[in-house]
Every structure is written in C-alpha cells, then in structure tokens.
Protein backbone atom coordinates (compact mmCIF):
# COMPACT_ATOMS: atom_id res chain seq x y z
CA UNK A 1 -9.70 -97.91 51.34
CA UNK A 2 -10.88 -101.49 51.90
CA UNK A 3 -12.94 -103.40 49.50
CA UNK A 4 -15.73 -105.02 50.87
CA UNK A 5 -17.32 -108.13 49.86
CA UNK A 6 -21.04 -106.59 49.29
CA UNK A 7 -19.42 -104.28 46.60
CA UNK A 8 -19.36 -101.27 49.19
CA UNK A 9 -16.11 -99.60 49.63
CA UNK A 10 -15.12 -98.26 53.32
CA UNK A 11 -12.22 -96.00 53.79
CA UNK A 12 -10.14 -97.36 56.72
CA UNK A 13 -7.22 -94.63 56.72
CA UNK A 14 -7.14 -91.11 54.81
CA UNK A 15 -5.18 -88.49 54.49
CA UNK A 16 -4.38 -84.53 52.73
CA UNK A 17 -1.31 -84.01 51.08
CA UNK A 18 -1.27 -80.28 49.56
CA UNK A 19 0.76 -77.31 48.82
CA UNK A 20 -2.18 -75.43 51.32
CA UNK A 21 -1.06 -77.43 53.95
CA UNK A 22 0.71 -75.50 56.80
CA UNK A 23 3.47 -78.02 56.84
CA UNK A 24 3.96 -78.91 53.03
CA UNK A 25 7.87 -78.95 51.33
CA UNK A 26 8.10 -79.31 47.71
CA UNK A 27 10.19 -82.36 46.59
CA UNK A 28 10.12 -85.83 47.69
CA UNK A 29 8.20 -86.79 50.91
CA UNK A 30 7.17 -89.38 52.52
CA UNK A 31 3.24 -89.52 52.81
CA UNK A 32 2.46 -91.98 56.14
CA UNK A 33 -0.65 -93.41 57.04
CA UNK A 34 -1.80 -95.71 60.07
CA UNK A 35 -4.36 -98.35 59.09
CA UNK A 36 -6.32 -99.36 62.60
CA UNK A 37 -8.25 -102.34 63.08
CA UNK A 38 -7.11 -105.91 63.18
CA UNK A 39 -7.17 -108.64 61.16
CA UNK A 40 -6.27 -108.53 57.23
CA UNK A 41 -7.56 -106.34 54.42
CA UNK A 42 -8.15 -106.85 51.04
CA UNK A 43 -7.84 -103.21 49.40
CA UNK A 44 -6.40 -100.94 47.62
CA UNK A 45 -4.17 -97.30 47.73
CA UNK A 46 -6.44 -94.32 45.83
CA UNK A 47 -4.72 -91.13 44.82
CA UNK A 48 -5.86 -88.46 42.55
CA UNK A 49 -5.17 -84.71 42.31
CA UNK A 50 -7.64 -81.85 42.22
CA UNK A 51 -6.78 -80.94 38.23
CA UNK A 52 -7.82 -83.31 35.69
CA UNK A 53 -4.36 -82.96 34.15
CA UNK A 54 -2.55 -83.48 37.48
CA UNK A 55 0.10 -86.16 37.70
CA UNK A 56 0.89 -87.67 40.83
CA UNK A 57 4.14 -89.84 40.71
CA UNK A 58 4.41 -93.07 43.57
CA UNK A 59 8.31 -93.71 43.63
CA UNK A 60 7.91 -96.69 45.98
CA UNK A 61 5.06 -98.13 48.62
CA UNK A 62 6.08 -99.86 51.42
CA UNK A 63 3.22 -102.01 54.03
CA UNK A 64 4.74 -102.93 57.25
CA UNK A 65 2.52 -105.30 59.21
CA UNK A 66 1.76 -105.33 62.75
C-alpha cells in the first residue's frame, strides 16, 4: 500500500497467500510482489490473517529497486 499525502491510502501491489490456494506448500515461502509505477513511494507492507488469533511470522523483507 502507499500512503498518500491527503490521508487516503491506495494499494499499489496485492496479493493472496492461503492454504485454499491451488499452489500453496506449508513451510517457509517466499511471498513476491511487483510494485509498478515509477518514481518513489512512501508506504508501508500490511499483513493480517483471517482469525483474530492468527499469527503471521515475517522472517526477513527484502526491496530491490529498479
């Protein structure tokens, strides 16, 4: 998501990671997403589960720029 100025936020890259997914492997993965656009972003990563009581563990992040 990227935080706008105005106090609006706009999601500039998404994405599903679940055990209903066709392609989903229990265990460590490694979650991608492409941000598009040009320019820089001031933003920030969102992640929450669909249980209250979920925990959702982020062993590392990693931005490569263009």
């Amino acid at each position: 998501m990227q935080h706008v100025n105005n106090g609006n936020d706009v999601v500039i890259a998404g994405g599903i990671f679940s055990p209903r997914t066709a392609n989903f492997l229990p265990g460590w993965q490694i979650f991608q997403l492409r941000v598009s656009g040009s320019g820089s972003f001031i933003g920030y990563v969102r992640i929450w589960g669909r249980d209250p009581g979920s925990v959702a563990v982020v062993d590392s992040y990693r931005y490569i720029g263009p």
